[in-house]
Protein backbone atom coordinates (compact mmCIF):
# COMPACT_ATOMS: atom_id res chain seq x y z
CA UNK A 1 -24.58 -3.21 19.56
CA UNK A 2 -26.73 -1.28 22.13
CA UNK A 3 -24.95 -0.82 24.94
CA UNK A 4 -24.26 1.25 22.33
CA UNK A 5 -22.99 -0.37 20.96
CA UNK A 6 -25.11 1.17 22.78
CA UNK A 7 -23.59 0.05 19.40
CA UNK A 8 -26.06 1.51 17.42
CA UNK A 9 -26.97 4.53 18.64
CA UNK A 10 -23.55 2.91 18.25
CA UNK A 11 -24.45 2.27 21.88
CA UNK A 12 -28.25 2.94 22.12
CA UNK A 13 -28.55 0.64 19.93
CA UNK A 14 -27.31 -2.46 21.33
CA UNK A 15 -29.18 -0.98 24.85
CA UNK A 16 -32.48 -1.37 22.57
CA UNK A 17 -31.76 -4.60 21.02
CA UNK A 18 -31.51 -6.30 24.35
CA UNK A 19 -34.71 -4.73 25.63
CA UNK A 20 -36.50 -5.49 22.42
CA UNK A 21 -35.23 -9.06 21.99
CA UNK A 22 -33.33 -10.18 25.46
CA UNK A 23 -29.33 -9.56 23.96
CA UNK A 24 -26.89 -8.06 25.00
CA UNK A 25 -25.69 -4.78 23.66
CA UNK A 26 -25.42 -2.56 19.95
CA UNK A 27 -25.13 0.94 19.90
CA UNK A 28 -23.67 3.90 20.17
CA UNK A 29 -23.84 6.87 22.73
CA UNK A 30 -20.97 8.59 24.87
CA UNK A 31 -20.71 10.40 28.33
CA UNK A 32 -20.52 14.15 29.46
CA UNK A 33 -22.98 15.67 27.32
CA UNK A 34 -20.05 17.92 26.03
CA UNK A 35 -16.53 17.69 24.88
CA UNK A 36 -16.02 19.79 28.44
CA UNK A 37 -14.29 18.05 30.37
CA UNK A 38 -14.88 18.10 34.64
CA UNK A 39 -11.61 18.25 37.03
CA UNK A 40 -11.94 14.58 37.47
CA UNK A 41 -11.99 13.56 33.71
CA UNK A 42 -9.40 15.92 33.18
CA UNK A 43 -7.10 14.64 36.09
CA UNK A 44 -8.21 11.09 34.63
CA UNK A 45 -6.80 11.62 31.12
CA UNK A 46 -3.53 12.99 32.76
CA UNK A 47 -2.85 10.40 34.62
CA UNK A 48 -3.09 7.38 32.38
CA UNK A 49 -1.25 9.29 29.72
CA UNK A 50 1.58 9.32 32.49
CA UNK A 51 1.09 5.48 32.89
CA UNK A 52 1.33 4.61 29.32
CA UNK A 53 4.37 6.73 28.57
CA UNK A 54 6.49 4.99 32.52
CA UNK A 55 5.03 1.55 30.46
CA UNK A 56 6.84 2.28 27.11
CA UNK A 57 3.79 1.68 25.57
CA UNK A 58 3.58 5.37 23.23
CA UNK A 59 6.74 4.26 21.77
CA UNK A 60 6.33 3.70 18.01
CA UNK A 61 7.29 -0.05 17.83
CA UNK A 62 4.43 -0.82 20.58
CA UNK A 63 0.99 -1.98 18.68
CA UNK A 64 -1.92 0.73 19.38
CA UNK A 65 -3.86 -2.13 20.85
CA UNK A 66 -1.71 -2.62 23.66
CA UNK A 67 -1.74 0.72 24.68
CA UNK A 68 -5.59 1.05 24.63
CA UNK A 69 -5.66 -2.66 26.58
CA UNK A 70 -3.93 -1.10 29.17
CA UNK A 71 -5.77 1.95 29.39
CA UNK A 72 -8.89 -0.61 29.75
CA UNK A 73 -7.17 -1.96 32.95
CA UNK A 74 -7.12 1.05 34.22
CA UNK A 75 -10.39 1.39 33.64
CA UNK A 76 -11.26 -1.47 35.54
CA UNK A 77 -14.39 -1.03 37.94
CA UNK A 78 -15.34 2.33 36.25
CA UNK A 79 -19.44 2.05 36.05
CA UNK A 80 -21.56 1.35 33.28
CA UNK A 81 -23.96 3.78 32.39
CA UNK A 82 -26.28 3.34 29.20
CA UNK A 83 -27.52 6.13 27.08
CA UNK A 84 -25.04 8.90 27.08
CA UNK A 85 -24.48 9.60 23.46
CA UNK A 86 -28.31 10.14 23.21
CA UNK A 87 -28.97 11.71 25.96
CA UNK A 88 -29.58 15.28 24.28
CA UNK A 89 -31.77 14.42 22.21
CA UNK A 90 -34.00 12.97 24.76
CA UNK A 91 -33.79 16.10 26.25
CA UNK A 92 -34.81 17.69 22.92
CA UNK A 93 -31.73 18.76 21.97
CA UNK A 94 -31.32 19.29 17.56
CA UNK A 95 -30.26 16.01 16.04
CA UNK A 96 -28.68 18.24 13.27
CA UNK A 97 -25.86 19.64 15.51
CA UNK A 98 -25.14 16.96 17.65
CA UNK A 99 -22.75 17.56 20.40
CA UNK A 100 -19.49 15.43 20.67
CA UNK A 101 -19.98 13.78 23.78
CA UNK A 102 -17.12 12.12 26.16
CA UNK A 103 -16.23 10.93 29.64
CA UNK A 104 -13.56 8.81 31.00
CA UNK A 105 -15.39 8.00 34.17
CA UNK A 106 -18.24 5.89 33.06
CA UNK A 107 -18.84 4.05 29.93
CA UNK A 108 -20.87 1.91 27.61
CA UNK A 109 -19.60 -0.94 25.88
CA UNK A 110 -18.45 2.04 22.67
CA UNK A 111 -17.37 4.22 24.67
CA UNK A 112 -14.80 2.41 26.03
CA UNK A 113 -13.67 1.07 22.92
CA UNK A 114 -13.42 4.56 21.70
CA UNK A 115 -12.70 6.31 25.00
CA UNK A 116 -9.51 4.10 25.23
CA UNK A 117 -8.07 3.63 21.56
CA UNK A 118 -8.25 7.71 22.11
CA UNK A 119 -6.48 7.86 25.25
CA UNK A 120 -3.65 5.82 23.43
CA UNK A 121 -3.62 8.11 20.37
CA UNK A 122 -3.39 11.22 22.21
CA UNK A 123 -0.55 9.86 24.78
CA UNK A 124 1.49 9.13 21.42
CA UNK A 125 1.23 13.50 20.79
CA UNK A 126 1.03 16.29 23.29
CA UNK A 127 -1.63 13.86 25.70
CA UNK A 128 -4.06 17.03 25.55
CA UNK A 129 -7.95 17.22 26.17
CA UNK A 130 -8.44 18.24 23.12
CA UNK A 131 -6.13 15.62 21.55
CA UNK A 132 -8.51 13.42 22.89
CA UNK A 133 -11.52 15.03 21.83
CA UNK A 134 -10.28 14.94 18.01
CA UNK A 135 -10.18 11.37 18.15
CA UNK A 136 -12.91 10.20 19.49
CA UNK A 137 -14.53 12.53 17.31
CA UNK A 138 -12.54 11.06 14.17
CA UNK A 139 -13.86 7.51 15.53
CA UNK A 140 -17.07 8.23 15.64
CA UNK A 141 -18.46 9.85 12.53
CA UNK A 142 -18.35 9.30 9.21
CA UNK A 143 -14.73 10.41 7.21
CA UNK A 144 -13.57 11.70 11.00
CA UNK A 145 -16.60 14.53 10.57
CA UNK A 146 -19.11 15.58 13.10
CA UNK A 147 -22.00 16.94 11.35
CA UNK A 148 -25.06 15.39 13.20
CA UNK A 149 -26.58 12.66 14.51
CA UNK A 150 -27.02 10.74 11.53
CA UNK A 151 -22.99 11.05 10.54
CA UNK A 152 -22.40 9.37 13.66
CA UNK A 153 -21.29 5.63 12.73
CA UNK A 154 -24.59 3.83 14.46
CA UNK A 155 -23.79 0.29 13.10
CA UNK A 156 -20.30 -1.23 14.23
CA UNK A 157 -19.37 -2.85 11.23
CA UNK A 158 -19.74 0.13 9.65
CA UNK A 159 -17.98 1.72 12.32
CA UNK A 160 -15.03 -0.96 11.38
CA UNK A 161 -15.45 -0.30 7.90
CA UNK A 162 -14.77 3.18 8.24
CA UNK A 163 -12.19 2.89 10.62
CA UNK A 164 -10.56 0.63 8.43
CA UNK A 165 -10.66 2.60 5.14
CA UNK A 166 -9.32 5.64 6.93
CA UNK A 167 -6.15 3.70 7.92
CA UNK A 168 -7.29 3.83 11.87
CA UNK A 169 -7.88 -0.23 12.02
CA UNK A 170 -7.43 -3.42 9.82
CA UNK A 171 -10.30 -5.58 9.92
CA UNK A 172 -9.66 -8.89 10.30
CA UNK A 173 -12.55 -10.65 9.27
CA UNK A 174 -11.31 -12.38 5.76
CA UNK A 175 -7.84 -13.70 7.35
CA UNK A 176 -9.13 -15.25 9.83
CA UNK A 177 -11.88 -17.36 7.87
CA UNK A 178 -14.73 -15.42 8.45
CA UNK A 179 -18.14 -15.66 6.75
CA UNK A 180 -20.14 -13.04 4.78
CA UNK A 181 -23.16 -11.87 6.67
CA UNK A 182 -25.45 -10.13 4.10
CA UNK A 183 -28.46 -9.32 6.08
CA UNK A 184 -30.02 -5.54 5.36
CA UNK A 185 -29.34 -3.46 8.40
CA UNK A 186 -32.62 -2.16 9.49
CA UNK A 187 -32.57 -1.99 13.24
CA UNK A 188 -33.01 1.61 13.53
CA UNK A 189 -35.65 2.69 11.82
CA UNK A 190 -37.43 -0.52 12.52
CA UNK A 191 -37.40 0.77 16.03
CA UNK A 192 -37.82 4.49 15.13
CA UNK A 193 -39.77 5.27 18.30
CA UNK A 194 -36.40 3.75 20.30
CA UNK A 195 -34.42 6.65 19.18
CA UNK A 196 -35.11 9.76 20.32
CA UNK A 197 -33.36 11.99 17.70
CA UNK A 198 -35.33 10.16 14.78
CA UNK A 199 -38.71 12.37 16.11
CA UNK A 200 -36.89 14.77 13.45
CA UNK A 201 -37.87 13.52 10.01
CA UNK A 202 -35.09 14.61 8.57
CA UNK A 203 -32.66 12.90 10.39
CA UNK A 204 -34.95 9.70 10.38
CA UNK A 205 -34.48 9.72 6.45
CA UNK A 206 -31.02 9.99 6.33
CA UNK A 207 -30.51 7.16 8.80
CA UNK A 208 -32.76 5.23 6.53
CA UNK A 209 -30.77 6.27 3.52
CA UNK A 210 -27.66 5.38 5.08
CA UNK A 211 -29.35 1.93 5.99
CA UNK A 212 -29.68 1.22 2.27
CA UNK A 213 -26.24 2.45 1.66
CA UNK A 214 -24.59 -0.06 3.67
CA UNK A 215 -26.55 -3.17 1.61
CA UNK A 216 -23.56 -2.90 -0.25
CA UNK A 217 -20.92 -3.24 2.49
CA UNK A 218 -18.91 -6.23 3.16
CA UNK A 219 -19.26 -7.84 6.90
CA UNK A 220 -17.21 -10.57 7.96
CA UNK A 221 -18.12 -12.93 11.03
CA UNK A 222 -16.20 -15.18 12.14
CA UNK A 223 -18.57 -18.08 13.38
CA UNK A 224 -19.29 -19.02 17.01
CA UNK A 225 -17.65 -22.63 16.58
CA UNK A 226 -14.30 -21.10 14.51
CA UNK A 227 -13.22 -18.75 17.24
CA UNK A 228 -11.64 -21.66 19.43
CA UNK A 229 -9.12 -22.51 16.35
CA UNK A 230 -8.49 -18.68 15.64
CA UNK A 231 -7.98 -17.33 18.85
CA UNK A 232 -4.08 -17.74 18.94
CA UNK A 233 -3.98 -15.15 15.83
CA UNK A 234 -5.63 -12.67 18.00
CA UNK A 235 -4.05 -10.13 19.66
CA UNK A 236 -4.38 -7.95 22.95
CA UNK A 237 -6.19 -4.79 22.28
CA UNK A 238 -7.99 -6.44 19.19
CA UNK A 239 -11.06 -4.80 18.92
CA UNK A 240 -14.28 -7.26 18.81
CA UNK A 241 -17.92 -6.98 18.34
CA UNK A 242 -20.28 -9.66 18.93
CA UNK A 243 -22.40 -10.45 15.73
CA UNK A 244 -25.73 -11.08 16.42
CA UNK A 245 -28.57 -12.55 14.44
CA UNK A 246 -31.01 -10.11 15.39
CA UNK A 247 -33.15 -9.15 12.93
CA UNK A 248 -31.72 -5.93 10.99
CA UNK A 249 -29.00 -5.70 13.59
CA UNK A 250 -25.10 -6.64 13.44
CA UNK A 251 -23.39 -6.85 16.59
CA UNK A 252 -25.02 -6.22 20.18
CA UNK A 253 -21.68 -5.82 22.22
CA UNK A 254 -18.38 -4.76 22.15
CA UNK A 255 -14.84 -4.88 23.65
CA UNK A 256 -11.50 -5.80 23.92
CA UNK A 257 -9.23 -8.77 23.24
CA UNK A 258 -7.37 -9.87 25.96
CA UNK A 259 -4.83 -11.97 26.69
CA UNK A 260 -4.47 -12.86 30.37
CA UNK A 261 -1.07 -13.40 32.23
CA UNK A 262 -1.77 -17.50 31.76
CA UNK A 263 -1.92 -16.85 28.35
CA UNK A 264 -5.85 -17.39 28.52
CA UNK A 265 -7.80 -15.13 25.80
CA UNK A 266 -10.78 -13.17 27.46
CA UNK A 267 -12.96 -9.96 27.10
CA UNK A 268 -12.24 -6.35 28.32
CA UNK A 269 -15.69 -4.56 28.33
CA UNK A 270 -17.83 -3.07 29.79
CA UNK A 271 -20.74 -5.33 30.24
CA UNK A 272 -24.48 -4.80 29.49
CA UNK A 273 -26.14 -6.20 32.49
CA UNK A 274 -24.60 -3.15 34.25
CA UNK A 275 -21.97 -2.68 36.93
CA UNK A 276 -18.50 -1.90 35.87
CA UNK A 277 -15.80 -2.31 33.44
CA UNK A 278 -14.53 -5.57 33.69
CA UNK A 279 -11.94 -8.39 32.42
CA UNK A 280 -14.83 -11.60 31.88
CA UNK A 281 -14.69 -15.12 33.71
CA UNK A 282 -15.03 -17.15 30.67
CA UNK A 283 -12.81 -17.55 28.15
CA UNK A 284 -12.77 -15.60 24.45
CA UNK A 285 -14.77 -18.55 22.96
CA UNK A 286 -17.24 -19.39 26.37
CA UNK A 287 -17.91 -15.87 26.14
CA UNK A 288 -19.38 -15.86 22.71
CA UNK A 289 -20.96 -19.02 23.14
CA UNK A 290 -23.27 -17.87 25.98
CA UNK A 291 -24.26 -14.61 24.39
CA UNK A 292 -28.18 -15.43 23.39
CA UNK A 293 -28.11 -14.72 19.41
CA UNK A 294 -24.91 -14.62 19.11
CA UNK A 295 -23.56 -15.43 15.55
CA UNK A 296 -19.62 -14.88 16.43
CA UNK A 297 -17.46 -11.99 16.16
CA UNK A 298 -16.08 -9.16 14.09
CA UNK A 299 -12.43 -8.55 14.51
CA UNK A 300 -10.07 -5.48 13.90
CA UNK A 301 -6.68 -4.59 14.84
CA UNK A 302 -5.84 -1.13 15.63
CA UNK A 303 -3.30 0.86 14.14
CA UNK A 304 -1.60 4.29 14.48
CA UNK A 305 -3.48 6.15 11.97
């Protein structure tokens, strides 16, 4: 999951997996290095909370995932940029009090997964900055609580896991036919000298014990070659990661489901070799197919939480 996912450090992750081993994307890591928000952000937030309310889309028969889908096409062309979330702690920042990072001008492949599914929460209350804030922040850590970098929800199934128990997603793994993937989860502290906040001991041993910890958890993938005869039970705004066979790693990308206006099923992410946020060429199951080490996908819907 670099990118941050990208997805593991959700984001810086996924950025390190496809250095190390030539994927695409697994980890975690946001943008502004505060929940501050500039004039333009601000302005941003604003506007597409406008949009989704003209679109009927905050009204409370309209699925979450639509709403976030759309604020993805407005994020169209927005620029990736990799490394946000960690960005303090390169800078030596304390891993312990990790600062809740956000922007809604340039994203990862996480953020804008998170950025957006926030963006539809918050136009569904008051549409606030600090509406916002709160969930991404409930997203993003463990139980909905910031309290350092290692509460912060590196791995993206356990990110779905989470999610899920908290009532914020339904993972759709099982339905759908999906596969048990029972691989240890090691990634992280494999790659210790990847991550800048695990210089802290500390914080490097509680990653490690939360590696262990998730031994237990159940992952679903649904296989490369099953997506094709699944894909109609998909929905817009269906959030996917991309499972990867990487050693200790799960995913190395995320994004969106979405269903073009031919009724074609594609991806709405922001893409790992760079540029901008974008709707992809291929189709849902191309997609997955040309991903190097790619196993298939996770799937989860969201819900209003």
């Amino acid at each position: 999951m670099n990118d941050s996912h990208d997805l593991i450090g959700r984001r810086e992750m996924l950025r390190r997996a496809t250095m190390a081993a030539g994927a695409l994307v697994a980890n975690p890591l946001l943008g502004s290095a505060t929940a501050l928000a500039d004039t333009d952000d601000r302005a941003r937030l604003a506007s597409w909370v406008r949009t989704l309310r003209a679109d009927g889309l905050t009204a409370p028969r309209m699925p979450l995932g639509r709403a976030a889908a759309r604020v993805g096409e407005l994020s169209l062309g927005s620029p990736y940029v990799a490394g946000m979330l960690d960005a303090y702690a390169k800078e030596g920042g304390d891993p312990r009090s990790e600062p809740l990072t956000l922007d809604l001008s340039r994203f990862d492949c996480v953020l804008l997964v998170e950025g957006c599914l926030a963006v539809a929460r918050a136009a569904r209350g008051q549409g606030r900055w600090s509406d916002f804030a709160r969930e991404v922040e409930r997203m993003r850590y463990r139980g909905g609580v910031r309290s350092g970098y290692a509460s912060r929800l590196h791995y993206f199934s356990e990110w779905i896991e989470d999610n899920a128990r908290r009532g914020l997603l339904r993972d759709l793994g099982t339905e759908l036919g999906g596969t048990r993937d029972e691989r240890p989860l090691r990634f992280m502290t494999e790659h210790r000298s990847s991550y800048p906040a695990l210089r802290d001991d500390a914080t490097f041993q509680a990653i490690a014990e939360r590696e262990r910890a998730l031994d237990s958890m159940r992952r679903v993938v649904i296989p490369t070659g099953r997506i094709a005869a699944v894909q109609h039970r998909i929905q817009t705004g269906d959030v996917l990661a991309f499972a990867t066979r990487i050693a200790g790693l799960d995913a190395t990308h995320t994004g969106f489901a979405y269903r073009d206006r031919a009724g074609v099923m594609r991806v709405l992410h922001a893409p790992l070799s760079g540029g901008a946020v974008e709707v992809s060429r291929r189709t849902l199951p191309e997609y997955v197919a040309a991903i190097r080490n790619a196993t298939g996908i996770m799937v989860a819907r969201p819900l209003r939480g």
